[in-house]
C-alpha atoms as a PDB file:
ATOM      1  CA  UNK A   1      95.090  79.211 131.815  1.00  0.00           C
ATOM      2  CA  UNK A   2      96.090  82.331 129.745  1.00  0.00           C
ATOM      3  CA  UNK A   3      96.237  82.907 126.334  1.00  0.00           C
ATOM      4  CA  UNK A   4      97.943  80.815 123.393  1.00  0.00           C
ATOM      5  CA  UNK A   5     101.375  82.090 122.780  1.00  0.00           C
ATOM      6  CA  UNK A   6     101.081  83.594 118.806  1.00  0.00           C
ATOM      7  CA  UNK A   7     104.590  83.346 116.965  1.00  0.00           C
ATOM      8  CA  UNK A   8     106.161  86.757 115.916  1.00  0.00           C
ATOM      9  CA  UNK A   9     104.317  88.328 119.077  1.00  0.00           C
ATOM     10  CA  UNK A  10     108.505  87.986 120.817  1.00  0.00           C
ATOM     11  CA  UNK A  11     110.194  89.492 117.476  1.00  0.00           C
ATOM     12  CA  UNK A  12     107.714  92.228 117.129  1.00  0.00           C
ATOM     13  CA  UNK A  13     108.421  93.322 121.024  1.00  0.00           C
ATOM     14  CA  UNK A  14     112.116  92.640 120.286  1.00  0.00           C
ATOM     15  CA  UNK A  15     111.815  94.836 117.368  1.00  0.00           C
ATOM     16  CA  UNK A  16     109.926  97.657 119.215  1.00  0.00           C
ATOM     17  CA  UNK A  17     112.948  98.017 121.339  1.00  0.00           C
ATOM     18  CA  UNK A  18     111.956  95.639 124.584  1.00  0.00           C
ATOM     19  CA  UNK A  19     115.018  94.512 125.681  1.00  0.00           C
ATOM     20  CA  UNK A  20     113.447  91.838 128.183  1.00  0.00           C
ATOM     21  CA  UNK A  21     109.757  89.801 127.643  1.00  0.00           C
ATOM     22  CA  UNK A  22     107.551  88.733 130.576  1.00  0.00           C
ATOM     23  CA  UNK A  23     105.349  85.129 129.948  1.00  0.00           C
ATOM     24  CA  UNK A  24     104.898  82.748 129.133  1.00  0.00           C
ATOM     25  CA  UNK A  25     102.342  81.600 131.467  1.00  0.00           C
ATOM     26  CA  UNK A  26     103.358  78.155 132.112  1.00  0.00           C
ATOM     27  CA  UNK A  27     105.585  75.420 131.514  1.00  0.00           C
ATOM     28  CA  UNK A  28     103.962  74.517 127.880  1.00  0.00           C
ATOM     29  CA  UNK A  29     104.459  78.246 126.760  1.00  0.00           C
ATOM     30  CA  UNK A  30     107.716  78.043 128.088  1.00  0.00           C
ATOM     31  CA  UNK A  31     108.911  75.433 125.967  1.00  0.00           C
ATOM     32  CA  UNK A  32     107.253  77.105 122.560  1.00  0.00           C
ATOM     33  CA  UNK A  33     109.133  80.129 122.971  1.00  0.00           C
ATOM     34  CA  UNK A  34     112.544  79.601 124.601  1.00  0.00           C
ATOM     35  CA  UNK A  35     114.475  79.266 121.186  1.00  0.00           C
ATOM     36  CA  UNK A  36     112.486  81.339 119.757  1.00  0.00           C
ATOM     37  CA  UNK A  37     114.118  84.063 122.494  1.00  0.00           C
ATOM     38  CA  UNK A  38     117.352  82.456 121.998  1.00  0.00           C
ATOM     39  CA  UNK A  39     117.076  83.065 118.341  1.00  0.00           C
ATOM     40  CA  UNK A  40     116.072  86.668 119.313  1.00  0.00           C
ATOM     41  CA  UNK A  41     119.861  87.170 120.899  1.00  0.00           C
ATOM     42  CA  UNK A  42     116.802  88.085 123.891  1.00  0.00           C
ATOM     43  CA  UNK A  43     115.639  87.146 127.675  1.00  0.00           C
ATOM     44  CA  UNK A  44     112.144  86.108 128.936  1.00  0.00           C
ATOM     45  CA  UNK A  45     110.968  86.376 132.523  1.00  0.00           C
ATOM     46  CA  UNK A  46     107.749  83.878 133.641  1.00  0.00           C
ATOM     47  CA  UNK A  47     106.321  83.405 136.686  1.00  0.00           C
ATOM     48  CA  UNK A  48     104.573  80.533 136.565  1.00  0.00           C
ATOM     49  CA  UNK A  49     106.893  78.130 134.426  1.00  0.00           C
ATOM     50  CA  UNK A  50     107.770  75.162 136.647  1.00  0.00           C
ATOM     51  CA  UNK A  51     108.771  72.228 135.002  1.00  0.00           C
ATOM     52  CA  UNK A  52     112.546  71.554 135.566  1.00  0.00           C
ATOM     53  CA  UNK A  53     113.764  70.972 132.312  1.00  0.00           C
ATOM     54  CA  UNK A  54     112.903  74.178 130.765  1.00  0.00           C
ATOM     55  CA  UNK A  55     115.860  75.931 132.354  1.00  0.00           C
ATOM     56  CA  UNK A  56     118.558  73.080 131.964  1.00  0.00           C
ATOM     57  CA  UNK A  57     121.232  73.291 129.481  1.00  0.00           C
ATOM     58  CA  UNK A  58     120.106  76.322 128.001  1.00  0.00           C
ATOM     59  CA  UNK A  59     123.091  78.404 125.906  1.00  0.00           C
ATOM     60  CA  UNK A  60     122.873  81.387 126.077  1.00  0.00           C
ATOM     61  CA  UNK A  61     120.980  81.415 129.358  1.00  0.00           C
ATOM     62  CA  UNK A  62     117.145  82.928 128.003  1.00  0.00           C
ATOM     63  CA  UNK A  63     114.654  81.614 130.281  1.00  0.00           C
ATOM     64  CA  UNK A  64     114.108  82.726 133.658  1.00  0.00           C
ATOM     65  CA  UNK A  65     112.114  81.922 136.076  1.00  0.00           C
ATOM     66  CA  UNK A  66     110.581  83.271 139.469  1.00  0.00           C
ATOM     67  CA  UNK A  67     108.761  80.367 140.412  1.00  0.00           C
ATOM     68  CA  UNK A  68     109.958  77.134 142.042  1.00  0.00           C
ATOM     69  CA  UNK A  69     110.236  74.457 139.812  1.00  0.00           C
ATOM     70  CA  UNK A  70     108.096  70.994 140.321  1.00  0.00           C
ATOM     71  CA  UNK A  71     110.603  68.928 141.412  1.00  0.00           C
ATOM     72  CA  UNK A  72     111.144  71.069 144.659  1.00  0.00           C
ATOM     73  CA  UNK A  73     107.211  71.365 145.486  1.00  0.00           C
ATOM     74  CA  UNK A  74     106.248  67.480 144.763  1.00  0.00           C
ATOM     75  CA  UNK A  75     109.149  66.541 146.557  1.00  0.00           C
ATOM     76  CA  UNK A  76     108.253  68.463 149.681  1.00  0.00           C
ATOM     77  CA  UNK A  77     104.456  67.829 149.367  1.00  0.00           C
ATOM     78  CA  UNK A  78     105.449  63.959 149.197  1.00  0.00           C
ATOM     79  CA  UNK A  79     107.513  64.460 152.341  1.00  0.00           C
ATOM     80  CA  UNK A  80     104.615  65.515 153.893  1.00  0.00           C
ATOM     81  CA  UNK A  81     102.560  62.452 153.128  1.00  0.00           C
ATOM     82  CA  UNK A  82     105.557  60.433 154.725  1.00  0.00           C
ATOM     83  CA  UNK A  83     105.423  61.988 157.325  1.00  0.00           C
ATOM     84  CA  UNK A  84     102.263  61.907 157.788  1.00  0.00           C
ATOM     85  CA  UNK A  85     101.669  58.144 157.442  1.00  0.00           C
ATOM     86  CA  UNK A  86     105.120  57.417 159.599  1.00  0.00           C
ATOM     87  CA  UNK A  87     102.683  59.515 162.786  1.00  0.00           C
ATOM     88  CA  UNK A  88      99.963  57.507 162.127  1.00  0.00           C
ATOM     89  CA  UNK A  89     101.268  54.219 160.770  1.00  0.00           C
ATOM     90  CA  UNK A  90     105.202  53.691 160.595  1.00  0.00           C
ATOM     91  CA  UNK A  91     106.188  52.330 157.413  1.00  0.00           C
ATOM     92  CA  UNK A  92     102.965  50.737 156.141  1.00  0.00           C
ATOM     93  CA  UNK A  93     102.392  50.715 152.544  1.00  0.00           C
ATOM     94  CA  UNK A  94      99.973  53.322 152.528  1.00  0.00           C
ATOM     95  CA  UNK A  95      98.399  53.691 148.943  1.00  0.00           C
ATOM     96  CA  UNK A  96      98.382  56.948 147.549  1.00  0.00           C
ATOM     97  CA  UNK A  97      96.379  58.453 144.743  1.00  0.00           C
ATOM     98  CA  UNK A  98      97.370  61.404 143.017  1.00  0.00           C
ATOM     99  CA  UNK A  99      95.070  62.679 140.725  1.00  0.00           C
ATOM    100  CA  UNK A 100      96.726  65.234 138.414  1.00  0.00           C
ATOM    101  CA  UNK A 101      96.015  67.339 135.300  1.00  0.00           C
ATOM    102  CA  UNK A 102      97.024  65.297 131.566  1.00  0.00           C
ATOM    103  CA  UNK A 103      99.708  67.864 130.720  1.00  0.00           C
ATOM    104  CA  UNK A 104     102.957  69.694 131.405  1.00  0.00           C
ATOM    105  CA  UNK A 105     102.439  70.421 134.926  1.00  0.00           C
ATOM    106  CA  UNK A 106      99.806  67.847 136.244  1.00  0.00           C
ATOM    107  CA  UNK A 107     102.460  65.169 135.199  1.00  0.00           C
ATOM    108  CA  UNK A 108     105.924  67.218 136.416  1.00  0.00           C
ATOM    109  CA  UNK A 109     104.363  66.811 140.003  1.00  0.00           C
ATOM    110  CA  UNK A 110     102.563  63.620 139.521  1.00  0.00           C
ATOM    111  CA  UNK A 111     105.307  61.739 138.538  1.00  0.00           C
ATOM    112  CA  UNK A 112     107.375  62.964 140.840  1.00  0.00           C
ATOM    113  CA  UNK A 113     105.627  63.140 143.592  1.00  0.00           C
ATOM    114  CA  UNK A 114     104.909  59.484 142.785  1.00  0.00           C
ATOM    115  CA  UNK A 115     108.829  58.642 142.224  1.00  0.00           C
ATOM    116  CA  UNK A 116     109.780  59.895 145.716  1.00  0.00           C
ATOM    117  CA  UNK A 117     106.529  58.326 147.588  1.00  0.00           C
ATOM    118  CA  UNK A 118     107.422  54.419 146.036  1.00  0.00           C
ATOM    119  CA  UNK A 119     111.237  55.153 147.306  1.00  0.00           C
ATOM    120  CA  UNK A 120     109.348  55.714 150.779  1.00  0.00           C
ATOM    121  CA  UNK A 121     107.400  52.220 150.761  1.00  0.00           C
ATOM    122  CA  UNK A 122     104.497  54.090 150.007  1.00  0.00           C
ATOM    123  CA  UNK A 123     102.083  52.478 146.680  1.00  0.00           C
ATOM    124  CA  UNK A 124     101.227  55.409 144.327  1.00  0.00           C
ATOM    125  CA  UNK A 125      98.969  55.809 141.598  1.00  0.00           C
ATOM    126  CA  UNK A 126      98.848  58.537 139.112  1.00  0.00           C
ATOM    127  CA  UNK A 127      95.563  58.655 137.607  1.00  0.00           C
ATOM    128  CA  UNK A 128      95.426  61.581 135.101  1.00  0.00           C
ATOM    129  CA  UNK A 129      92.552  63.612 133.083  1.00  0.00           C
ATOM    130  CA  UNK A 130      92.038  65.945 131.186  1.00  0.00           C
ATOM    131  CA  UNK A 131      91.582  69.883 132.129  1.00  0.00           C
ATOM    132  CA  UNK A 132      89.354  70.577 129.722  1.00  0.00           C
ATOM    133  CA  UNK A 133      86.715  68.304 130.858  1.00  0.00           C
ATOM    134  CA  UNK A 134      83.964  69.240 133.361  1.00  0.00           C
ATOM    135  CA  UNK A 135      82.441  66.326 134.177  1.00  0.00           C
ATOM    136  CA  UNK A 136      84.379  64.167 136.632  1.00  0.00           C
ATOM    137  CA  UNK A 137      82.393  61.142 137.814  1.00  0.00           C
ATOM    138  CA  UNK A 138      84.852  58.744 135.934  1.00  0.00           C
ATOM    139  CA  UNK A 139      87.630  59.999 137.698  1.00  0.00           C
ATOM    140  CA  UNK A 140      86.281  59.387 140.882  1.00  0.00           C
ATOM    141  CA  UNK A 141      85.062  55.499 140.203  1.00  0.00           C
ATOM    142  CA  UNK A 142      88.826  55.481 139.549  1.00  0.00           C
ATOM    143  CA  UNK A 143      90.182  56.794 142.438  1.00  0.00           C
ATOM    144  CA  UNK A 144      87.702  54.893 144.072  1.00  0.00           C
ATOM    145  CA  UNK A 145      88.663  51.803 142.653  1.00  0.00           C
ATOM    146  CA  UNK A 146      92.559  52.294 144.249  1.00  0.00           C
ATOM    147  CA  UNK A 147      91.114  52.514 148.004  1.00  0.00           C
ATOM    148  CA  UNK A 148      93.683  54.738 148.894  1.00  0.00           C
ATOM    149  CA  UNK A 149      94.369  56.022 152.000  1.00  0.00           C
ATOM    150  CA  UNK A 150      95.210  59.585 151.025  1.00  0.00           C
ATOM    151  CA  UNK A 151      94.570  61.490 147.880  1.00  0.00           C
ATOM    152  CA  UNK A 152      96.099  64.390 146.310  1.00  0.00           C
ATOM    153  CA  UNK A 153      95.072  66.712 143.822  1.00  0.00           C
ATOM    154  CA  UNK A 154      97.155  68.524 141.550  1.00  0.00           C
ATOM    155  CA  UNK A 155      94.828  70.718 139.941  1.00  0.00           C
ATOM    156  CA  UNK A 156      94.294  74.106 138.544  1.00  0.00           C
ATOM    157  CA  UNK A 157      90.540  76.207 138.281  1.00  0.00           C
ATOM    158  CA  UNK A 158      88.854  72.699 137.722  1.00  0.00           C
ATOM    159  CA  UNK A 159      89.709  71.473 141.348  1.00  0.00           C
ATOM    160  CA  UNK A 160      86.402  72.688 142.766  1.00  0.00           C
ATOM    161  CA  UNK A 161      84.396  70.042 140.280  1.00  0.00           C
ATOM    162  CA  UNK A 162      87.013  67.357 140.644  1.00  0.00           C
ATOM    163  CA  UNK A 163      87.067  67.490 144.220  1.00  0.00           C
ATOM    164  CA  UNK A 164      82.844  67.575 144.696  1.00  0.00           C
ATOM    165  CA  UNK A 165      83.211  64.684 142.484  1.00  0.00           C
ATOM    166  CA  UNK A 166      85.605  62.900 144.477  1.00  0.00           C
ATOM    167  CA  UNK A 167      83.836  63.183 147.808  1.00  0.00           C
ATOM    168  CA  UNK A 168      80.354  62.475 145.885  1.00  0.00           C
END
């Protein structure tokens, strides 16, 4: 969600005498303005930026960030699902569908989450869409499709109509 990030917004704040910016709201803002800071000899705060990579190797440090990045929550959510299946049914190759947004975010934890669940013995699939949409019914033929024994959504205000879908 949020607005689009418009260029010159960070210079004219600069400008005005801020000598810190708050935003952007995500990861995708995130990476449109981090040079532009930089290039601002400036800092910028968000608190909803999460993919990893928008912090590393940054010089001069800009970009800040006071939420936890991706790779910390879909590595703990997929520990979860191990655990889970190791109460119920130790080591079987539980299939796992993970149905996340098409951009920045959706596929940080996707992936991820995906990455760690296969090193578990666990059989993933990331089945993506798009945000924007609001009809889901193709989606959930897909994740139908898998048969999997757990799914997880990674979802932002369009959960509610993914998940009715889903359980349609």
């Amino acid at each position: 969600g949020g607005r689009q990030h418009r260029r010159g917004e960070d210079r004219a704040a600069v400008d005005g005498g801020a000598q810190a910016l708050i935003g952007p709201a995500g990861s995708s803002g995130g990476r449109e303005v981090r040079d532009e800071v930089v290039a601002l000899d400036s800092t910028i705060c968000s608190a909803s930026a999460t993919v990893p990579s928008l912090t590393l190797g940054q010089d001069p440090l800009a970009l800040f960030r006071t939420a936890v990045p991706d790779d910390v929550t879909a590595t703990y959510l997929a520990g979860q699902i191990i655990e889970r299946r190791d109460s119920s049914a130790p080591d079987a190759p539980w299939k796992v569908a993970i149905v996340a947004r098409g951009d920045a975010y959706g596929q940080s934890i996707g992936n991820t989450m995906a990455a760690v669940l296969q090193s578990a013995g666990l059989v993933p699939s990331v089945v993506d869409y798009n945000p924007r949409r609001v009809q889901f019914s193709g989606i959930a033929e897909d994740v139908a499709a898998l048969q999997p024994d757990v799914s997880i959504l990674v979802t932002y205000e369009e959960g509610a109509n993914l998940l009715s879908s889903l359980v349609s």
